[in-house]
PDB file of N, CA and C in Angstrom:
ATOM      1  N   UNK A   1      15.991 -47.153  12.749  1.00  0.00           N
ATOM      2  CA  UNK A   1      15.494 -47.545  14.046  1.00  0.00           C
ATOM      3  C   UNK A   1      15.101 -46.300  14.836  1.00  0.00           C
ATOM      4  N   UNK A   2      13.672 -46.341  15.422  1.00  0.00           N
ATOM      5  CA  UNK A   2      13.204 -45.013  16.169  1.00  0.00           C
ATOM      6  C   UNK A   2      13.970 -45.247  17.433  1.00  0.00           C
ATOM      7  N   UNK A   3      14.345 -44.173  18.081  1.00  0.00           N
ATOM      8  CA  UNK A   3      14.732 -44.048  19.091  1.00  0.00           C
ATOM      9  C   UNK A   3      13.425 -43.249  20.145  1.00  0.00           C
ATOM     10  N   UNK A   4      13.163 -44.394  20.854  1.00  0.00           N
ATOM     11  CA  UNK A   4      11.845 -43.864  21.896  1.00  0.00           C
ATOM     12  C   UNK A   4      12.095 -42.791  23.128  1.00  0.00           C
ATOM     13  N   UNK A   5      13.286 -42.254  23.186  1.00  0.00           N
ATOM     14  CA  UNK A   5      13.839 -41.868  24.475  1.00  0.00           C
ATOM     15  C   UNK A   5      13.768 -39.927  23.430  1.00  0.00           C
ATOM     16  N   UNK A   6      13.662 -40.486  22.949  1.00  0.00           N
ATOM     17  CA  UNK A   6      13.518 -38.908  21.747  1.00  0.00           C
ATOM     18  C   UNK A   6      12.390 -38.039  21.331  1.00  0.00           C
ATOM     19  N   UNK A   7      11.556 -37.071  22.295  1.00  0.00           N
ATOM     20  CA  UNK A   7      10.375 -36.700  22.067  1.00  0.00           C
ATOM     21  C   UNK A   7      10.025 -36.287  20.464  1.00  0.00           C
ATOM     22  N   UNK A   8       9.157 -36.589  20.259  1.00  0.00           N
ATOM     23  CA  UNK A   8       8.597 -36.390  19.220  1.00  0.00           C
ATOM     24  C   UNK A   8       8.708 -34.873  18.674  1.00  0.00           C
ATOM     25  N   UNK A   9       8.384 -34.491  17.537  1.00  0.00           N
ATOM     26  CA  UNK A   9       8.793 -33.205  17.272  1.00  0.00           C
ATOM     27  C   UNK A   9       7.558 -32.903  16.523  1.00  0.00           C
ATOM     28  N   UNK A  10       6.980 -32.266  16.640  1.00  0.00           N
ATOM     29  CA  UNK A  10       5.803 -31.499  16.365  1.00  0.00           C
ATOM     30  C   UNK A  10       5.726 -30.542  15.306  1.00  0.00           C
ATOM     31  N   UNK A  11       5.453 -30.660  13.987  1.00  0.00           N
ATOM     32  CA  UNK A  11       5.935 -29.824  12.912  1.00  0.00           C
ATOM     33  C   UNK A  11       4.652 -28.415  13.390  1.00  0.00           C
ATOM     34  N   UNK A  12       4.929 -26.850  13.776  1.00  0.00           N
ATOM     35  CA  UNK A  12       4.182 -25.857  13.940  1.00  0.00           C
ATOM     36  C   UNK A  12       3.510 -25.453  12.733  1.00  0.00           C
ATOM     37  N   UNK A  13       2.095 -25.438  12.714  1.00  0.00           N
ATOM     38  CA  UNK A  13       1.373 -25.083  11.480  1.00  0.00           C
ATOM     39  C   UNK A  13       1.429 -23.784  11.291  1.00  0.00           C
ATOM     40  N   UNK A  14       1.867 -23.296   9.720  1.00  0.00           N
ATOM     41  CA  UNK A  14       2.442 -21.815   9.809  1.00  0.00           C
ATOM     42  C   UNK A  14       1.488 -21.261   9.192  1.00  0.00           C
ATOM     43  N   UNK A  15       0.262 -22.202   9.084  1.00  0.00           N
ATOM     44  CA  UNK A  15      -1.156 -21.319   8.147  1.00  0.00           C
ATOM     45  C   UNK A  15      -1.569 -20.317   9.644  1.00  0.00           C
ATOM     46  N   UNK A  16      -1.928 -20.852  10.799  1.00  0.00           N
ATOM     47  CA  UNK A  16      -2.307 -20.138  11.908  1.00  0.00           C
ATOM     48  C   UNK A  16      -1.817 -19.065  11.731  1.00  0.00           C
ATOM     49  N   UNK A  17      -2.790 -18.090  12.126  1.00  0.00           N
ATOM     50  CA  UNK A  17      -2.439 -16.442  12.325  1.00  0.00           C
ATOM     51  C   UNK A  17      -2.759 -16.168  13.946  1.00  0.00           C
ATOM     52  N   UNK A  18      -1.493 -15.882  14.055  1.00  0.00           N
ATOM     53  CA  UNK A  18      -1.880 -15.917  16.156  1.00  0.00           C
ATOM     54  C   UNK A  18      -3.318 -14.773  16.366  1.00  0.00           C
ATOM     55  N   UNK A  19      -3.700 -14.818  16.991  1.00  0.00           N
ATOM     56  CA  UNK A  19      -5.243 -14.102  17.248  1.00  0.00           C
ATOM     57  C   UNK A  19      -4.396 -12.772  18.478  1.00  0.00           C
ATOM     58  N   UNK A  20      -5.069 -11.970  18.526  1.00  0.00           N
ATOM     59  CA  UNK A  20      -4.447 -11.099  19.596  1.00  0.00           C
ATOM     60  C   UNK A  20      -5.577 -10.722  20.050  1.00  0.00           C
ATOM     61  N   UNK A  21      -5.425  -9.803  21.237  1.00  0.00           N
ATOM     62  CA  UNK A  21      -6.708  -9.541  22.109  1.00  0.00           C
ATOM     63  C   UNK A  21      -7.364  -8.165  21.148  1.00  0.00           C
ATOM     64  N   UNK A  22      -7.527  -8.633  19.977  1.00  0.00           N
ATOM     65  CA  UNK A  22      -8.631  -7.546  18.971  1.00  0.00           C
ATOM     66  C   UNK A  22      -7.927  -6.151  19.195  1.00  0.00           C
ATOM     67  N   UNK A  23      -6.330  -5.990  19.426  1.00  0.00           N
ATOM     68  CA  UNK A  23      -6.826  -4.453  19.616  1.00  0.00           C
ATOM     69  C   UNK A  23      -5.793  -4.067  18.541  1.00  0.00           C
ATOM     70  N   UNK A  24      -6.061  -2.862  17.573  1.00  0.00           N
ATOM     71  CA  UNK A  24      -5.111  -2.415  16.413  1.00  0.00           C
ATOM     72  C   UNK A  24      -5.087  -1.196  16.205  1.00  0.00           C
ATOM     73  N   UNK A  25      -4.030  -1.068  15.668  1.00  0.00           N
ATOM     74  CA  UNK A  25      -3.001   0.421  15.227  1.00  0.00           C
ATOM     75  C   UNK A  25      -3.976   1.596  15.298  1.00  0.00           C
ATOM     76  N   UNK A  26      -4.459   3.001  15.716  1.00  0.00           N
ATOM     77  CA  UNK A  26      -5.149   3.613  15.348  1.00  0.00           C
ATOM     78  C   UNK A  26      -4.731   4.862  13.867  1.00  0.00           C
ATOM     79  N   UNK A  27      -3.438   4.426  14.072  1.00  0.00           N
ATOM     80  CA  UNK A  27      -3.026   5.014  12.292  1.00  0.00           C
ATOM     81  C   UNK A  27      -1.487   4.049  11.958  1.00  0.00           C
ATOM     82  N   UNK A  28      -1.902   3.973  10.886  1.00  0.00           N
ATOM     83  CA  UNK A  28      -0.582   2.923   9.526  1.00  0.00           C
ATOM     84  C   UNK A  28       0.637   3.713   9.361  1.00  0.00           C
ATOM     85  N   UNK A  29       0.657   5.127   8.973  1.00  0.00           N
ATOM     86  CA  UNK A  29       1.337   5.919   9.056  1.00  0.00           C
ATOM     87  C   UNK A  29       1.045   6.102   7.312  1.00  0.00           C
ATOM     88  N   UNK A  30       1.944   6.997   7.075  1.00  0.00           N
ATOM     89  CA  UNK A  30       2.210   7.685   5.658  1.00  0.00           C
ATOM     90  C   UNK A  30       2.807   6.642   4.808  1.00  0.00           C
ATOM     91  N   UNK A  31       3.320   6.017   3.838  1.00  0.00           N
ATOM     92  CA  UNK A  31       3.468   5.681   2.854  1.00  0.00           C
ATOM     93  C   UNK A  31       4.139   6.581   2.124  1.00  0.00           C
ATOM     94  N   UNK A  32       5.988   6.356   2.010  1.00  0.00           N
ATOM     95  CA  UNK A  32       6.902   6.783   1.229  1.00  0.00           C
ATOM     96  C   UNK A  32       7.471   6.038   0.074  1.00  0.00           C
ATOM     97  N   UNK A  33       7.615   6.322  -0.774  1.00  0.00           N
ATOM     98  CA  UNK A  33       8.709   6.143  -2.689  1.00  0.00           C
ATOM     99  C   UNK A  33       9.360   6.796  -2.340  1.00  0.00           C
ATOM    100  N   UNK A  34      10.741   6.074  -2.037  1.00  0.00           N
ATOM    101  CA  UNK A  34      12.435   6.784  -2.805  1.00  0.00           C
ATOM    102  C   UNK A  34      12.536   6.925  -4.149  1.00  0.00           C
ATOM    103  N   UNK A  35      12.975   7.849  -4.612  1.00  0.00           N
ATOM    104  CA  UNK A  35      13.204   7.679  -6.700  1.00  0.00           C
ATOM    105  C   UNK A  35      14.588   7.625  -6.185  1.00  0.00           C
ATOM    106  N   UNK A  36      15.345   6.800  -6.999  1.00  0.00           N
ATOM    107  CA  UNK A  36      17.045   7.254  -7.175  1.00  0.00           C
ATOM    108  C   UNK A  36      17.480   8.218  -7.688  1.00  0.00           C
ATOM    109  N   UNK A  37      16.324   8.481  -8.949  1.00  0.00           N
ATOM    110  CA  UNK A  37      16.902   9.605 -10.074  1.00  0.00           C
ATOM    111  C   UNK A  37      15.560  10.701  -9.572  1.00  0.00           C
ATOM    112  N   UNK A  38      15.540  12.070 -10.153  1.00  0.00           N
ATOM    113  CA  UNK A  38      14.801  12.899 -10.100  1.00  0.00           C
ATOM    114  C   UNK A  38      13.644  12.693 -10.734  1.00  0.00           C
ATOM    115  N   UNK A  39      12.265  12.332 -10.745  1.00  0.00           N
ATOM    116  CA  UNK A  39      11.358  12.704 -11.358  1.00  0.00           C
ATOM    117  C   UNK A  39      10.944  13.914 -11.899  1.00  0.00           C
ATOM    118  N   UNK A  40      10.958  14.241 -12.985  1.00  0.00           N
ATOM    119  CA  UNK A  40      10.337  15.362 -13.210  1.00  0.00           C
ATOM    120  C   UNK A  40       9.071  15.639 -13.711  1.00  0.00           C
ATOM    121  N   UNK A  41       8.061  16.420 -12.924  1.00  0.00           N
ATOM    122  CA  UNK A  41       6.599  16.308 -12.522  1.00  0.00           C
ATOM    123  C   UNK A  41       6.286  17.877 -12.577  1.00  0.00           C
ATOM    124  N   UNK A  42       5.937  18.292 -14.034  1.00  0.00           N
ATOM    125  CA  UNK A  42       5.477  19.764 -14.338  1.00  0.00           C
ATOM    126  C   UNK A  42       6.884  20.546 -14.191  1.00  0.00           C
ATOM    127  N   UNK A  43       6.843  21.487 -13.355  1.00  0.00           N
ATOM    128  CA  UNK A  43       8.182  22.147 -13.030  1.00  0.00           C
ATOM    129  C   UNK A  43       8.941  22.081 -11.785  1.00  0.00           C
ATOM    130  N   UNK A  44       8.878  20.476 -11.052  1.00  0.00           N
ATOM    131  CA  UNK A  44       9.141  19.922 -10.064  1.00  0.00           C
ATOM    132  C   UNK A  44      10.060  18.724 -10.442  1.00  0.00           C
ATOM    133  N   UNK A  45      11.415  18.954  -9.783  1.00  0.00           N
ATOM    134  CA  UNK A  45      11.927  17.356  -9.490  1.00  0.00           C
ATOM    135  C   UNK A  45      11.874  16.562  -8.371  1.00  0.00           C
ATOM    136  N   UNK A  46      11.085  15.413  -8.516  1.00  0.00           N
ATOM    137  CA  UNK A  46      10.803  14.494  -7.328  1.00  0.00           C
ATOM    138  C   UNK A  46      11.447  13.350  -6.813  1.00  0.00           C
ATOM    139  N   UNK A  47      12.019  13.477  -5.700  1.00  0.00           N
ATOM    140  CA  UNK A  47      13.359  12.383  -5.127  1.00  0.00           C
ATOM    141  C   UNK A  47      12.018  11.366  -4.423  1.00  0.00           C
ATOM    142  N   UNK A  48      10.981  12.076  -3.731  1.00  0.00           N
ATOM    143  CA  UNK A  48      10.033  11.036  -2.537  1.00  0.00           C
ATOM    144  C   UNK A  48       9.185  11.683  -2.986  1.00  0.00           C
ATOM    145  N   UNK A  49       8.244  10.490  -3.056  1.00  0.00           N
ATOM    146  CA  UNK A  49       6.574  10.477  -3.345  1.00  0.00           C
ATOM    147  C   UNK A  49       6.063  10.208  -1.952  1.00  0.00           C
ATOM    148  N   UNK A  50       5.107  10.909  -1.197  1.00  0.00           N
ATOM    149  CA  UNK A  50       4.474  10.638   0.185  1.00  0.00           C
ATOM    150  C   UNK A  50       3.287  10.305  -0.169  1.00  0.00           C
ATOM    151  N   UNK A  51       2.456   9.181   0.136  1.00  0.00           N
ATOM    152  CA  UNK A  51       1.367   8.729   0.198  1.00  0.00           C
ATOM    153  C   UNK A  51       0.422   8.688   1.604  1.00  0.00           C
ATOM    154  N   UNK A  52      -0.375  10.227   1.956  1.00  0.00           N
ATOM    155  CA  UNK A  52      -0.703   9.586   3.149  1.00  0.00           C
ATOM    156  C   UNK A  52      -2.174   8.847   3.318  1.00  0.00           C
ATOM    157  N   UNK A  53      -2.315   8.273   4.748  1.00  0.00           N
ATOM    158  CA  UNK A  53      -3.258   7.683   4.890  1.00  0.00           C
ATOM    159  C   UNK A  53      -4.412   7.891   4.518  1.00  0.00           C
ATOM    160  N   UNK A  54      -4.991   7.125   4.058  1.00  0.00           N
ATOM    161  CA  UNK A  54      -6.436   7.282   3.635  1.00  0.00           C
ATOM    162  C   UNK A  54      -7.319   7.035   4.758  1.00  0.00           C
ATOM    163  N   UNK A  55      -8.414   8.415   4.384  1.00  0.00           N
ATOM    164  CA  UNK A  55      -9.806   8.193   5.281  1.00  0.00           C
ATOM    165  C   UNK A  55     -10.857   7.527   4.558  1.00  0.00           C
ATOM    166  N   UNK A  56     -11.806   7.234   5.158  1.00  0.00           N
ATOM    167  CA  UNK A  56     -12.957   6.754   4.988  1.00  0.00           C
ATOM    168  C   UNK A  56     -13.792   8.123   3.765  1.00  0.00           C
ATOM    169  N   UNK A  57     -13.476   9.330   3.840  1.00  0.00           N
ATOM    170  CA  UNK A  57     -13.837  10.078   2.837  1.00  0.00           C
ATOM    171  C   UNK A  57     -12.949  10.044   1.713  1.00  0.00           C
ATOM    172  N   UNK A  58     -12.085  10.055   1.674  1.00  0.00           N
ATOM    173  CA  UNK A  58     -10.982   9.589   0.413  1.00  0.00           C
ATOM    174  C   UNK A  58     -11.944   7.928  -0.703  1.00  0.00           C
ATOM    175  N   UNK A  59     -12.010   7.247   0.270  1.00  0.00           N
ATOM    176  CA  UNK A  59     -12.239   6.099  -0.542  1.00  0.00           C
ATOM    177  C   UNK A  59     -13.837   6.573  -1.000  1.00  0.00           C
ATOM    178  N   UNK A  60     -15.094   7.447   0.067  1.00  0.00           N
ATOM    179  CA  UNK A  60     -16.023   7.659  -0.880  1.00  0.00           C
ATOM    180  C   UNK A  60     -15.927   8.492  -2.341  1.00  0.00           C
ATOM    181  N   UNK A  61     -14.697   9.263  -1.873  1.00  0.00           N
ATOM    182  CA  UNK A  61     -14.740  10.336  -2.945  1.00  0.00           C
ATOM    183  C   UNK A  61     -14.195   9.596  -4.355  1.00  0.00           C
ATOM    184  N   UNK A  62     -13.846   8.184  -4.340  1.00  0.00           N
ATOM    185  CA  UNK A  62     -13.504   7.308  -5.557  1.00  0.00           C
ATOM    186  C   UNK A  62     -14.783   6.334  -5.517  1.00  0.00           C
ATOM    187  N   UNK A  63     -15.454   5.952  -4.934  1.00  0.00           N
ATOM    188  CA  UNK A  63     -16.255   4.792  -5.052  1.00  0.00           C
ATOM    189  C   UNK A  63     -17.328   5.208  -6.030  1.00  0.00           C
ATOM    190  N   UNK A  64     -17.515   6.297  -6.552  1.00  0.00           N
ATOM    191  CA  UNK A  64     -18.366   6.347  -7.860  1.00  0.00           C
ATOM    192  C   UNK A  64     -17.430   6.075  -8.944  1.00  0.00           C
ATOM    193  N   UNK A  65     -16.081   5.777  -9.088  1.00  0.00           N
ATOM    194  CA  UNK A  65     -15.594   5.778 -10.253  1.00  0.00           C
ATOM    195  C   UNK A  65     -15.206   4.112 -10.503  1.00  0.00           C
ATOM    196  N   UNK A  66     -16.019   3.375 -11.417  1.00  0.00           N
ATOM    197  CA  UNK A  66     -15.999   2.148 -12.011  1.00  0.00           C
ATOM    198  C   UNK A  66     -14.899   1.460 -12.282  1.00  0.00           C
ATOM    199  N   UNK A  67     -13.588   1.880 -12.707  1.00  0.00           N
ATOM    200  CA  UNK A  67     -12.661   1.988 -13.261  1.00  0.00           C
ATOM    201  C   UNK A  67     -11.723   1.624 -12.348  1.00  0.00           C
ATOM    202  N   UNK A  68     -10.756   0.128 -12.343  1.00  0.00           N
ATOM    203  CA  UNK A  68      -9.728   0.443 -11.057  1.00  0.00           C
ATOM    204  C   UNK A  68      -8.656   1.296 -11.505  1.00  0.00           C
ATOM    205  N   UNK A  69      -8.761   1.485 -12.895  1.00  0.00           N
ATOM    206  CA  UNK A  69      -6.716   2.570 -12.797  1.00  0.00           C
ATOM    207  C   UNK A  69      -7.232   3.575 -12.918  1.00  0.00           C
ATOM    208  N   UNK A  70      -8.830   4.402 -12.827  1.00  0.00           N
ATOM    209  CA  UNK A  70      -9.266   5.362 -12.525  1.00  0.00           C
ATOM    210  C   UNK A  70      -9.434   5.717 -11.137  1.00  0.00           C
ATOM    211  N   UNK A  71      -9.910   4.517 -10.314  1.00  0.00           N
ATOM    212  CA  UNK A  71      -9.845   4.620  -8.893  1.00  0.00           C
ATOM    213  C   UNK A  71      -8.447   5.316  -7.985  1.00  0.00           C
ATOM    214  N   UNK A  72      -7.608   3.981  -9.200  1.00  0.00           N
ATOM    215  CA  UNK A  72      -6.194   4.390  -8.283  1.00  0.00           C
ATOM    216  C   UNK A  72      -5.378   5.378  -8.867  1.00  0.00           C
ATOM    217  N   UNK A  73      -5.683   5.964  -9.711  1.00  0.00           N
ATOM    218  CA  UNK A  73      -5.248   7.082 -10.409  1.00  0.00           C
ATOM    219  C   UNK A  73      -5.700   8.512  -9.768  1.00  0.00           C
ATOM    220  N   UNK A  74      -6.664   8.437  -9.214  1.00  0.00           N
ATOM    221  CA  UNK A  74      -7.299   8.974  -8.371  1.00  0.00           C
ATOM    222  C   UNK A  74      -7.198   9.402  -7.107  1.00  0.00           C
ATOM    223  N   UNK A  75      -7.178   8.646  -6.598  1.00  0.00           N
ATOM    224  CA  UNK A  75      -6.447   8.313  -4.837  1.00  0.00           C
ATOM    225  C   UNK A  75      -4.878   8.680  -4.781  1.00  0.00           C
ATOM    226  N   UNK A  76      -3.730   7.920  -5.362  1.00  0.00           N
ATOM    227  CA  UNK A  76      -2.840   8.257  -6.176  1.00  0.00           C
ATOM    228  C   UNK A  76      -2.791   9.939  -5.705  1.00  0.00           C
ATOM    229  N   UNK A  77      -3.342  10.401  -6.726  1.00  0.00           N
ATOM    230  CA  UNK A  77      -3.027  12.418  -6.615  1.00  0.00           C
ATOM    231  C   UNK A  77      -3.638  13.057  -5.693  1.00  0.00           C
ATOM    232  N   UNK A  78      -4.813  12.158  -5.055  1.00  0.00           N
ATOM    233  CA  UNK A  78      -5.709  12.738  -3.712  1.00  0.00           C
ATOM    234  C   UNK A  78      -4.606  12.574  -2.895  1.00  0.00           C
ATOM    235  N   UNK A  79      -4.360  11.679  -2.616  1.00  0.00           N
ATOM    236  CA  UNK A  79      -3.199  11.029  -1.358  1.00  0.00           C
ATOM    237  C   UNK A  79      -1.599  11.741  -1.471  1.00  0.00           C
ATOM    238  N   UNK A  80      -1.525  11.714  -2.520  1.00  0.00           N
ATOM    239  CA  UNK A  80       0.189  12.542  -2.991  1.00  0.00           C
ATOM    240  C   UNK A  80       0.321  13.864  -3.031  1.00  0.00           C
ATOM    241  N   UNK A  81      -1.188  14.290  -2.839  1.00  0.00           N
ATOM    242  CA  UNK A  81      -1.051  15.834  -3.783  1.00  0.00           C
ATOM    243  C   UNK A  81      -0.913  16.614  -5.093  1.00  0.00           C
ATOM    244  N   UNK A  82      -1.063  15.694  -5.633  1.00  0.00           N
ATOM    245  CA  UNK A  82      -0.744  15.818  -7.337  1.00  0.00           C
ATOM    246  C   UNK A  82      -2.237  15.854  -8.265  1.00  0.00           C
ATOM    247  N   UNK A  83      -1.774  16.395  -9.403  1.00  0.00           N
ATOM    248  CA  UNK A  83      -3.074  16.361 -10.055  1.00  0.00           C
ATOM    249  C   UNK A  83      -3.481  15.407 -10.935  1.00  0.00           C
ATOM    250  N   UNK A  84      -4.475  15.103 -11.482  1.00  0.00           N
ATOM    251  CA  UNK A  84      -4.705  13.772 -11.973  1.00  0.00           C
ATOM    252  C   UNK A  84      -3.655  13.970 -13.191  1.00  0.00           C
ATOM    253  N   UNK A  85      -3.370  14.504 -13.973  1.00  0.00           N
ATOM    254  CA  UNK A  85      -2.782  14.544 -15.230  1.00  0.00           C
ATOM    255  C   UNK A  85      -0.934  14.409 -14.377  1.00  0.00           C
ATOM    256  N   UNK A  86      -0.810  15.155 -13.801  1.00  0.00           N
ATOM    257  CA  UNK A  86       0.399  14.881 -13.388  1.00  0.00           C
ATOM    258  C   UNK A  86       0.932  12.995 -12.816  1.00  0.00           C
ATOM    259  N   UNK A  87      -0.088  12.465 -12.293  1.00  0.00           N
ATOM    260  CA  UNK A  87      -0.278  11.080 -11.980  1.00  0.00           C
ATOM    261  C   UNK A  87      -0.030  10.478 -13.036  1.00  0.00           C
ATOM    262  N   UNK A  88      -1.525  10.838 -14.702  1.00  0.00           N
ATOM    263  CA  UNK A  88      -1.032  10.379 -15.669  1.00  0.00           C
ATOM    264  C   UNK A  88       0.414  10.425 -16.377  1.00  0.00           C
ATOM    265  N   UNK A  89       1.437  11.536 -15.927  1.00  0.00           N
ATOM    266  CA  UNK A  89       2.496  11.029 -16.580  1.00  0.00           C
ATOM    267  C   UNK A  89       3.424  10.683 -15.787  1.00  0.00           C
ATOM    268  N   UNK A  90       2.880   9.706 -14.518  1.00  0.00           N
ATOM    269  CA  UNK A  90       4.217   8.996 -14.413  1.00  0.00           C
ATOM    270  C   UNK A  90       4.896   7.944 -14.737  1.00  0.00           C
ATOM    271  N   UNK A  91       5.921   7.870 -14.903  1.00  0.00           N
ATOM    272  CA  UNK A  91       6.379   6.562 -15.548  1.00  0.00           C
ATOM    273  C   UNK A  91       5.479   5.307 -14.709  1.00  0.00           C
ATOM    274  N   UNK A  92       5.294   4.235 -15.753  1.00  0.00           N
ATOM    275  CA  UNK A  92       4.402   2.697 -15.106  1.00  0.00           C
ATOM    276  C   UNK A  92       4.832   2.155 -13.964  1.00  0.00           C
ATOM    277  N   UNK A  93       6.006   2.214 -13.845  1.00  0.00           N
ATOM    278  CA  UNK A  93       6.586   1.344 -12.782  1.00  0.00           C
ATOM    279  C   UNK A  93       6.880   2.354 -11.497  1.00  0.00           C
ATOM    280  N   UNK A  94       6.691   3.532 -11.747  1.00  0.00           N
ATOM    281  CA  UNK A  94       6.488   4.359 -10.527  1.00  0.00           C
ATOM    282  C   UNK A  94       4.695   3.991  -9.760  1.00  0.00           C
ATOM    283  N   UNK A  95       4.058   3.912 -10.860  1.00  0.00           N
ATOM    284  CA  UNK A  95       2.678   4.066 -10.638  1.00  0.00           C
ATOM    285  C   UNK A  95       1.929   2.552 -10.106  1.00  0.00           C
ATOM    286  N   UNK A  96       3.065   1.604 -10.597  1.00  0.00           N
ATOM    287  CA  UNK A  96       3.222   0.490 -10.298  1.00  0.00           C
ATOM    288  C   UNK A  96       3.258   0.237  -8.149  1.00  0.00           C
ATOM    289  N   UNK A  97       4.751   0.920  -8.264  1.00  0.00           N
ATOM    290  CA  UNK A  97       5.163   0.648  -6.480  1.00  0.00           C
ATOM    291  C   UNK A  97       4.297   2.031  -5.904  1.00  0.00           C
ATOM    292  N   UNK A  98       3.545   3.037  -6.527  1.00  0.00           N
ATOM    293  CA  UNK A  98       2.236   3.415  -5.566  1.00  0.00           C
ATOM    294  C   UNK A  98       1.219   2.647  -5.567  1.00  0.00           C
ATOM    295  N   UNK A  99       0.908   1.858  -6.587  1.00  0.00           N
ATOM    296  CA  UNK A  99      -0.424   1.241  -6.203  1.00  0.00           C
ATOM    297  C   UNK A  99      -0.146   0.102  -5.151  1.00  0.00           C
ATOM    298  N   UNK A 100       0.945  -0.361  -5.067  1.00  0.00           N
ATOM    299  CA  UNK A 100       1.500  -1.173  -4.040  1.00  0.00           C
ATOM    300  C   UNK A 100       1.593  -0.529  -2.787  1.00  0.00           C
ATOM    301  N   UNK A 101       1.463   0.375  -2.639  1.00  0.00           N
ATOM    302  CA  UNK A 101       1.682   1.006  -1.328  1.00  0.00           C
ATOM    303  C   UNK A 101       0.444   0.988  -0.994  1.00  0.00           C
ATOM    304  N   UNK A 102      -0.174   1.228  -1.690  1.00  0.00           N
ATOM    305  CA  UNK A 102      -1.397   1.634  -1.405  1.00  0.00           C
ATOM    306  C   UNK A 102      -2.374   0.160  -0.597  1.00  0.00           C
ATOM    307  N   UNK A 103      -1.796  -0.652  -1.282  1.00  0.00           N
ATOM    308  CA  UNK A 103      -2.473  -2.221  -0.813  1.00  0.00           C
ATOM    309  C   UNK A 103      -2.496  -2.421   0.220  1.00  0.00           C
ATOM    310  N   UNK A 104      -2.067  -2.218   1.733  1.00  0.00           N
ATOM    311  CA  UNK A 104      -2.719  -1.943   3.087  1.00  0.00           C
ATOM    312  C   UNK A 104      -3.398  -1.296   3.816  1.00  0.00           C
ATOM    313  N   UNK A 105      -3.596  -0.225   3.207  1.00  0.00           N
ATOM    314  CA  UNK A 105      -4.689   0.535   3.528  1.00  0.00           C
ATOM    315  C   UNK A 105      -5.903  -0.228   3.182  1.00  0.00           C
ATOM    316  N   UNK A 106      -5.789  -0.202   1.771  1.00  0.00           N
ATOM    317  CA  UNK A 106      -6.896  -1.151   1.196  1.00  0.00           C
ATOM    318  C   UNK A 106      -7.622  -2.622   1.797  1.00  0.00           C
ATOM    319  N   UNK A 107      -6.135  -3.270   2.124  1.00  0.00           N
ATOM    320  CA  UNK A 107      -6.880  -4.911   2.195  1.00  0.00           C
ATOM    321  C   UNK A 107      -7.944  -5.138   3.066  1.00  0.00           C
ATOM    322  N   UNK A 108      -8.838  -5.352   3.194  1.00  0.00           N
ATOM    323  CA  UNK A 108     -10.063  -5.802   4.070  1.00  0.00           C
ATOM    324  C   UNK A 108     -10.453  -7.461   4.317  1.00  0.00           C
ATOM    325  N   UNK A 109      -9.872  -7.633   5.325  1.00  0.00           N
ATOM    326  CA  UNK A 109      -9.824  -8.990   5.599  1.00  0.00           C
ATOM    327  C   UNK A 109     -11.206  -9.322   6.850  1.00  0.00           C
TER     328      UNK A 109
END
């Protein structure tokens, strides 16, 4: 039995993305990796990987390269400081949670 004395309840649609008055961040900040264990990277052991922000020249200086794990292999050692071969040997799942970091800079909505 409905009880009429009981306002109705309005389920909030959670697809909506609240709109704001257009105005946003003028920098994301840097992009950090904790390692637990030491990486070792040439004659370096690495506890934090820093990823910083990408410019608008960073992404031209990859947009000739066809290739996305060349792209991000790329950006990767531009952004970290590292050299491409040093990138190539990092373990997958390191190279894994940078390319994840990397995914807000990137997204273009």
């Amino acid at each position: 039995m409905e009880n009429k004395n009981v306002p109705a309840v309005k389920k909030q649609n959670t697809n909506v993305v609240a709109k704001s008055n257009n105005k946003v961040v003028a920098y994301l900040g840097d992009k950090k990796l904790e390692i637990s264990t030491p990486l070792n990277i040439g004659d370096k052991d690495i506890k934090q990987i820093t990823l910083r922000e990408p410019k608008v020249k960073d992404l031209k200086a990859i947009s000739h390269i066809h290739d996305e794990l060349e792209q991000t292999t790329t950006l990767i050692a531009n952004l970290g400081g590292f050299t491409l071969e040093e990138v190539e040997d990092f373990p997958t799942h390191i190279y894994f949670k940078l390319s994840d970091l990397l995914k807000p800079f990137l997204h273009l909505a």
